[in-house]
N, C-alpha and C. Protein backbone atom coordinates (compact mmCIF):
# COMPACT_ATOMS: atom_id res chain seq x y z
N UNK A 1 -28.28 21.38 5.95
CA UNK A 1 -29.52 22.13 5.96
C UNK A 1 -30.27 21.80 4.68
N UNK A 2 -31.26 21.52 4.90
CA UNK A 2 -32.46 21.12 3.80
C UNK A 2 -33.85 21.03 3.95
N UNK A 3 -33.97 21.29 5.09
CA UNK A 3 -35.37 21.67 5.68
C UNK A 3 -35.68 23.10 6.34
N UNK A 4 -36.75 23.29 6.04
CA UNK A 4 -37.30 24.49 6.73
C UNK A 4 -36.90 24.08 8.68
N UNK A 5 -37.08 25.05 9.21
CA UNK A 5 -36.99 25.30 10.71
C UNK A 5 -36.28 26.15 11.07
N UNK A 6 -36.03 25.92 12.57
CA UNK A 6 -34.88 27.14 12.93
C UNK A 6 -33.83 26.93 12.19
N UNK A 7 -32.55 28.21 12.19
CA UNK A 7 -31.27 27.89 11.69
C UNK A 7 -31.12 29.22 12.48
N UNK A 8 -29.38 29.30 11.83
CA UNK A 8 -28.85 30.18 11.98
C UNK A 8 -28.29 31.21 11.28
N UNK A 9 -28.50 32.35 11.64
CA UNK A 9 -28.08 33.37 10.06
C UNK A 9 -26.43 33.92 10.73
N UNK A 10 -25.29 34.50 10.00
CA UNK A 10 -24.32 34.49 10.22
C UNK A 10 -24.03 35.43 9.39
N UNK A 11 -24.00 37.05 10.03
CA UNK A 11 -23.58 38.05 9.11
C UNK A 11 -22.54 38.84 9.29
N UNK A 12 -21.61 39.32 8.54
CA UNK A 12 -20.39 39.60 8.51
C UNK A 12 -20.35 41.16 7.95
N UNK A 13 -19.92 42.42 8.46
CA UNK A 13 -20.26 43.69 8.11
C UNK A 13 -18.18 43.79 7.93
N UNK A 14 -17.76 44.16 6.76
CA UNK A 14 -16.50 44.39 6.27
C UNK A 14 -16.34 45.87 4.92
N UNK A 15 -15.39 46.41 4.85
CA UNK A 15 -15.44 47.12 4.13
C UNK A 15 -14.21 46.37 2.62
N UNK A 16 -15.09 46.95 1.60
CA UNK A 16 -15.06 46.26 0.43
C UNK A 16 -13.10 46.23 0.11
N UNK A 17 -12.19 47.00 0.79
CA UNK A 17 -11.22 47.44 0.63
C UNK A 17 -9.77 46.37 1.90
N UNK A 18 -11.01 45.87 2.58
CA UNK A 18 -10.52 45.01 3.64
C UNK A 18 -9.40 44.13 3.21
N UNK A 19 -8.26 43.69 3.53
CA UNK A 19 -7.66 42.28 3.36
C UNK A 19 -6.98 41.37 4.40
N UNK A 20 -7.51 40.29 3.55
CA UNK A 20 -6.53 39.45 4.74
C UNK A 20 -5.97 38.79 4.05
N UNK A 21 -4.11 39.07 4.44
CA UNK A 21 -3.26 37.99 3.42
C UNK A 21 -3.46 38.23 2.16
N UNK A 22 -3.55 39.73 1.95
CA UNK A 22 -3.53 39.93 1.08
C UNK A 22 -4.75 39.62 -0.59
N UNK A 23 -5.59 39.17 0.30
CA UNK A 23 -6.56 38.87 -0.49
C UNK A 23 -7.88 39.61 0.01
N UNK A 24 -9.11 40.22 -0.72
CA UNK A 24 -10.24 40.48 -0.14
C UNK A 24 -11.01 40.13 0.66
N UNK A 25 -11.52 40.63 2.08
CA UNK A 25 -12.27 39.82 3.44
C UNK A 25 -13.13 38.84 3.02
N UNK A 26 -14.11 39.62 2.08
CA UNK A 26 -15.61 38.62 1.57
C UNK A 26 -15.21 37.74 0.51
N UNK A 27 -14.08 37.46 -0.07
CA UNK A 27 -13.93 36.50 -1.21
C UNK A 27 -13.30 35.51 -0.39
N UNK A 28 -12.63 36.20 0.73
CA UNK A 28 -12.06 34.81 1.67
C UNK A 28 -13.51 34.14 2.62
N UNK A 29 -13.77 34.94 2.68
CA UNK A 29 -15.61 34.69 3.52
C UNK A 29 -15.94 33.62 3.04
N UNK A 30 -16.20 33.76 1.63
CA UNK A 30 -17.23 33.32 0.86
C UNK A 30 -16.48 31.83 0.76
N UNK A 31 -15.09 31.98 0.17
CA UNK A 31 -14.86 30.91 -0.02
C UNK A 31 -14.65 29.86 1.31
N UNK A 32 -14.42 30.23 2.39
CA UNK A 32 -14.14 29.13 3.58
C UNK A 32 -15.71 29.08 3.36
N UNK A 33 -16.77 29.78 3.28
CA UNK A 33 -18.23 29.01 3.79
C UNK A 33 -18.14 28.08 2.56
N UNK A 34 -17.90 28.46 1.41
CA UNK A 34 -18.06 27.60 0.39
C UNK A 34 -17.56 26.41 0.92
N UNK A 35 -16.47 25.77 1.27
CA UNK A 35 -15.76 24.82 1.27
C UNK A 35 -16.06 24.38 2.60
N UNK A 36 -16.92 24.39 3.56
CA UNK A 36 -17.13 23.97 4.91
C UNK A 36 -18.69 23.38 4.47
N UNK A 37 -19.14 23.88 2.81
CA UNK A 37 -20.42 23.18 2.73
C UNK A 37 -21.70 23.96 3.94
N UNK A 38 -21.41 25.40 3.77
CA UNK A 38 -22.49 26.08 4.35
C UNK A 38 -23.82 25.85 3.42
N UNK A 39 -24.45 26.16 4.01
CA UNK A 39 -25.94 25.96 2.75
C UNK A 39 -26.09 27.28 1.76
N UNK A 40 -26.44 28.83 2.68
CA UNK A 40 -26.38 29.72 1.73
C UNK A 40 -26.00 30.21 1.86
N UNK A 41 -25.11 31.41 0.94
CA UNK A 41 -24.33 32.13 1.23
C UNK A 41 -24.63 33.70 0.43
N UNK A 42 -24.41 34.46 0.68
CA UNK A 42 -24.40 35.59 -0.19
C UNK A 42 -23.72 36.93 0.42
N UNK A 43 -22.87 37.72 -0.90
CA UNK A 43 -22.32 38.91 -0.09
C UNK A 43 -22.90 39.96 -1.15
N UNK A 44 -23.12 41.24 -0.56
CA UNK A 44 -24.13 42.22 -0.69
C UNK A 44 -22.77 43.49 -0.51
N UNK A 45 -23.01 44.46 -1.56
CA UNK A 45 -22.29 45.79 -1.70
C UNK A 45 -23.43 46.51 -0.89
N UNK A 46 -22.81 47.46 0.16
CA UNK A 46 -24.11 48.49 0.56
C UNK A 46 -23.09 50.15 -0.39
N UNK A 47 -24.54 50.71 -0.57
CA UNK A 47 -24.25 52.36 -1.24
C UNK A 47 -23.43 53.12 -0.34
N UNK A 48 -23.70 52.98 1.39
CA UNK A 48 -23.38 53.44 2.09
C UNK A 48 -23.34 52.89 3.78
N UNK A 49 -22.59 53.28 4.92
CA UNK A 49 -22.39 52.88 5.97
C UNK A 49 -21.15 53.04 6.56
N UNK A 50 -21.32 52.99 8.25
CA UNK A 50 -20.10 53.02 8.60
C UNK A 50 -20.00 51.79 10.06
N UNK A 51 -18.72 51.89 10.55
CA UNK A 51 -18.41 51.12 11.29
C UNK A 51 -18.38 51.45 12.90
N UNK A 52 -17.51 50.76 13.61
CA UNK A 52 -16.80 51.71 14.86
C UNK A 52 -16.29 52.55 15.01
N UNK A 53 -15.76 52.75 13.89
CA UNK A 53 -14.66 53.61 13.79
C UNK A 53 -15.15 55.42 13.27
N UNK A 54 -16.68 55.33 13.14
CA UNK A 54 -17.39 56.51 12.92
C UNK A 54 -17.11 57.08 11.22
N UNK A 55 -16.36 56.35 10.76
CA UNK A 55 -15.99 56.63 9.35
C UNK A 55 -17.19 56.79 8.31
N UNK A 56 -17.74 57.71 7.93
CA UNK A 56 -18.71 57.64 6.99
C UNK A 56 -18.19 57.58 5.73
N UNK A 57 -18.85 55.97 4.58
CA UNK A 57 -18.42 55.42 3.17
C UNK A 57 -19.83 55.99 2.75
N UNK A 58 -19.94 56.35 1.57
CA UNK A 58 -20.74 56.33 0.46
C UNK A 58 -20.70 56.38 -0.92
N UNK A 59 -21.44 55.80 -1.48
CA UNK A 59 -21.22 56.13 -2.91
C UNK A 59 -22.11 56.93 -3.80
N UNK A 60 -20.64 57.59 -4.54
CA UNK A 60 -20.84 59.26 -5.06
C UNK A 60 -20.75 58.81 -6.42
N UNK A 61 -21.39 59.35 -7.08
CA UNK A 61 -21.54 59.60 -8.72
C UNK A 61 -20.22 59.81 -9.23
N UNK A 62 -19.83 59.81 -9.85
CA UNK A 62 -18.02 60.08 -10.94
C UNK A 62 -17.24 59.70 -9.66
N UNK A 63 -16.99 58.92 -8.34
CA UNK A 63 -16.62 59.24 -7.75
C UNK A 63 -15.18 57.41 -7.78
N UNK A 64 -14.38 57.61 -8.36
CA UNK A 64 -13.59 56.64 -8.81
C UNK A 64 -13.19 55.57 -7.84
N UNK A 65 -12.82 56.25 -6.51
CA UNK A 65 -12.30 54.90 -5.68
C UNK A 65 -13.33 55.06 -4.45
N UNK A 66 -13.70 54.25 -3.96
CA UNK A 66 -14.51 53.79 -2.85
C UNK A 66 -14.25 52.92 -1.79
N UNK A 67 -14.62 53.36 -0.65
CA UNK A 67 -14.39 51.88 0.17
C UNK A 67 -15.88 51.87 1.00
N UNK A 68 -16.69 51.06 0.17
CA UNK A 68 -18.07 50.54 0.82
C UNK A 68 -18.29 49.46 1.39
N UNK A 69 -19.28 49.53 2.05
CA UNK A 69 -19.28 48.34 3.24
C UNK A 69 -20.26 47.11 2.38
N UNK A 70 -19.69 45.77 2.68
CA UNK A 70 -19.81 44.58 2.01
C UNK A 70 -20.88 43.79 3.59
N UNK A 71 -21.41 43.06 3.41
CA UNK A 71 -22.54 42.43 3.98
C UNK A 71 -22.24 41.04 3.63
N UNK A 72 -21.95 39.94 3.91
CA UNK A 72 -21.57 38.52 3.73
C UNK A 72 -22.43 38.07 4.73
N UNK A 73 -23.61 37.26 4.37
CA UNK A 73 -24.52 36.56 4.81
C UNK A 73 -24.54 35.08 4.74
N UNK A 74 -24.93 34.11 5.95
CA UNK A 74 -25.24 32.91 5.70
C UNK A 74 -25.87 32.40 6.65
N UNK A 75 -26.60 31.42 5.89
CA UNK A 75 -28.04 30.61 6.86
C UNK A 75 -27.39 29.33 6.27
N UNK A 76 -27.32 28.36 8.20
CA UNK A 76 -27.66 26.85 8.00
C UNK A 76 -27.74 26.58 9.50
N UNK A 77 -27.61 25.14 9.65
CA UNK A 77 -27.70 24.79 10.73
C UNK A 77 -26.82 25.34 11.76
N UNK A 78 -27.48 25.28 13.42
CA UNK A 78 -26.66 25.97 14.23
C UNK A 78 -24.94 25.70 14.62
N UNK A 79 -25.03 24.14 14.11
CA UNK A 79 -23.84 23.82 14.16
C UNK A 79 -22.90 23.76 13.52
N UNK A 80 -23.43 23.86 12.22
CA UNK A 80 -22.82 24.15 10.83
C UNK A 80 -22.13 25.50 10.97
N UNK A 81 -22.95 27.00 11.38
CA UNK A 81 -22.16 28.06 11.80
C UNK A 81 -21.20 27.89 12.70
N UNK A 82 -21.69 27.39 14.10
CA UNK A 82 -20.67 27.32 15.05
C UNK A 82 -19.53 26.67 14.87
N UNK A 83 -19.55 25.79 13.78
CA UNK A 83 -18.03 25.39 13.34
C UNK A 83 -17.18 26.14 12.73
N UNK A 84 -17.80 27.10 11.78
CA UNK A 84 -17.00 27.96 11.27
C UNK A 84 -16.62 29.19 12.06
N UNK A 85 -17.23 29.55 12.97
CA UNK A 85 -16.98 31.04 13.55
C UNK A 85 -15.64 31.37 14.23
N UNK A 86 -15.07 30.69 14.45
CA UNK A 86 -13.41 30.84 14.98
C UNK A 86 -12.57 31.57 13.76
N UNK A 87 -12.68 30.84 12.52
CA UNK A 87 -11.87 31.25 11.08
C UNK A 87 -12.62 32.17 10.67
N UNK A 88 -14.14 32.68 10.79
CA UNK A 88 -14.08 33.55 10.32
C UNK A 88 -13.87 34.77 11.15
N UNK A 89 -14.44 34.68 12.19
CA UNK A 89 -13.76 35.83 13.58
C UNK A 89 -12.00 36.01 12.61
N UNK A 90 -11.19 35.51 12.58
CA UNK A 90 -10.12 35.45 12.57
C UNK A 90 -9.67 36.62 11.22
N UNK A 91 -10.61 36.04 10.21
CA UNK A 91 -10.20 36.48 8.74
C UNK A 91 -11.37 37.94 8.68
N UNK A 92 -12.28 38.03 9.22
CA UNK A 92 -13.27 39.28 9.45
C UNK A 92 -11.91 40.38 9.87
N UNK A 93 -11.00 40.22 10.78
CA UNK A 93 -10.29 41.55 11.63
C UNK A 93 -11.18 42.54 11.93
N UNK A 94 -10.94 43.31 11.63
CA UNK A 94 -11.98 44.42 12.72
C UNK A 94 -13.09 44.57 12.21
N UNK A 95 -13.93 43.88 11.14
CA UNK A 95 -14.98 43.76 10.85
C UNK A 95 -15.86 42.87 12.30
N UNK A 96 -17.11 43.33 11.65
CA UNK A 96 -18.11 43.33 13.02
C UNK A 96 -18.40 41.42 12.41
N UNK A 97 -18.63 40.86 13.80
CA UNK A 97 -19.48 39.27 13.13
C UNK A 97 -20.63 39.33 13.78
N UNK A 98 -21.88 38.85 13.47
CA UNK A 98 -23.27 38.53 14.17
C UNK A 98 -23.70 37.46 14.17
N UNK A 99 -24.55 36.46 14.72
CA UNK A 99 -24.91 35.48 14.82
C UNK A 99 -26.01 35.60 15.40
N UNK A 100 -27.44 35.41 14.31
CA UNK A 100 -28.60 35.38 15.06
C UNK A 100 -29.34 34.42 14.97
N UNK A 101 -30.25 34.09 15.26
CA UNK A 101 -31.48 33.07 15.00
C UNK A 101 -32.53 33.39 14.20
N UNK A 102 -32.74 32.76 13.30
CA UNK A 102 -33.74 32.82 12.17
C UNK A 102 -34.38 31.60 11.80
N UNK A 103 -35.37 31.59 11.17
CA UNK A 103 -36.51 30.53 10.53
C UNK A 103 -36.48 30.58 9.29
N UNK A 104 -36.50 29.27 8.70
CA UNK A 104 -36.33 29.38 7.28
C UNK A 104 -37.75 28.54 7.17
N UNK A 105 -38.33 29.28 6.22
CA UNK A 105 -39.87 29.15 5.97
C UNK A 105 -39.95 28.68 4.39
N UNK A 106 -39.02 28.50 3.80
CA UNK A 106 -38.79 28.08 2.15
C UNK A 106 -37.34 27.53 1.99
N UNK A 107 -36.99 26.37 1.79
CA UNK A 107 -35.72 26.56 1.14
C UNK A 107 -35.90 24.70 0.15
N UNK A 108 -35.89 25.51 -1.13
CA UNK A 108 -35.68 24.67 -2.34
C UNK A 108 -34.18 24.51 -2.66
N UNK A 109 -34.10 22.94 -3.04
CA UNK A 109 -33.07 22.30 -3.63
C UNK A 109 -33.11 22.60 -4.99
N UNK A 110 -32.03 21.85 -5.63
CA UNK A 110 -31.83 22.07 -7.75
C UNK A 110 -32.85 20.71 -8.10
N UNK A 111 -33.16 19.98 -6.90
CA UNK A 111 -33.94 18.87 -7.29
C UNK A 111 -35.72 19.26 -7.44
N UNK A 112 -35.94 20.64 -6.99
CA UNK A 112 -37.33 21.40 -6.93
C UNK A 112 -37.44 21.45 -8.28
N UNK A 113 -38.49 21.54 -9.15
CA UNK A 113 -39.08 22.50 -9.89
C UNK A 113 -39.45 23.41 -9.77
N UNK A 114 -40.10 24.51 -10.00
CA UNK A 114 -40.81 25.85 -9.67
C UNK A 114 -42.27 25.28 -9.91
């Protein structure tokens, strides 16, 4: 991905407390997109939300342990997602996966200036 046009956005709804194998959902997220050479990636803390499971998370002032819902986002080509979505279905577990269609109307390289 390096041009504007359609793509695909690829969002991942997990709670921050999640593991797989013992390691955190979105750091395993992040890193298989990393290493499959997704284009962008980003994971997002929400204040608050819940799942299927009707569980209401939020975050409370002095409030020491939390389990908030994490947002792991990525845009590239359609095929670029569809290669990954098996491993991450897999490593998500009962986290929700989405796959929508989007337009990318800007996307600068490190070779851009501003």
């Amino acid at each position: 991905m390096g041009t504007e046009g359609a793509a695909k956005k690829l969002t991942v709804y997990v709670d921050e407390t999640d593991r797989f194998e013992g390691r955190p959902v979105y750091e395993l997220l992040m890193n298989l997109l990393y290493t499959n050479k997704i284009a962008g990636v980003g994971a997002f803390r929400g204040v608050a939300g819940y799942g299927s499971d009707r569980v209401f998370h939020t975050a409370k002032m002095l409030e020491l342990s939390t389990t908030l819902p994490i947002k792991v986002e990525a845009v590239d080509a359609a095929e670029m997602i569809e290669s990954v979505l098996p491993e991450v279905c897999r490593i998500a577990g009962k986290g929700l996966v989405e796959v929508s269609d989007t337009t990318v109307v800007k996307c600068s390289t490190k070779d851009h200036a501003p």
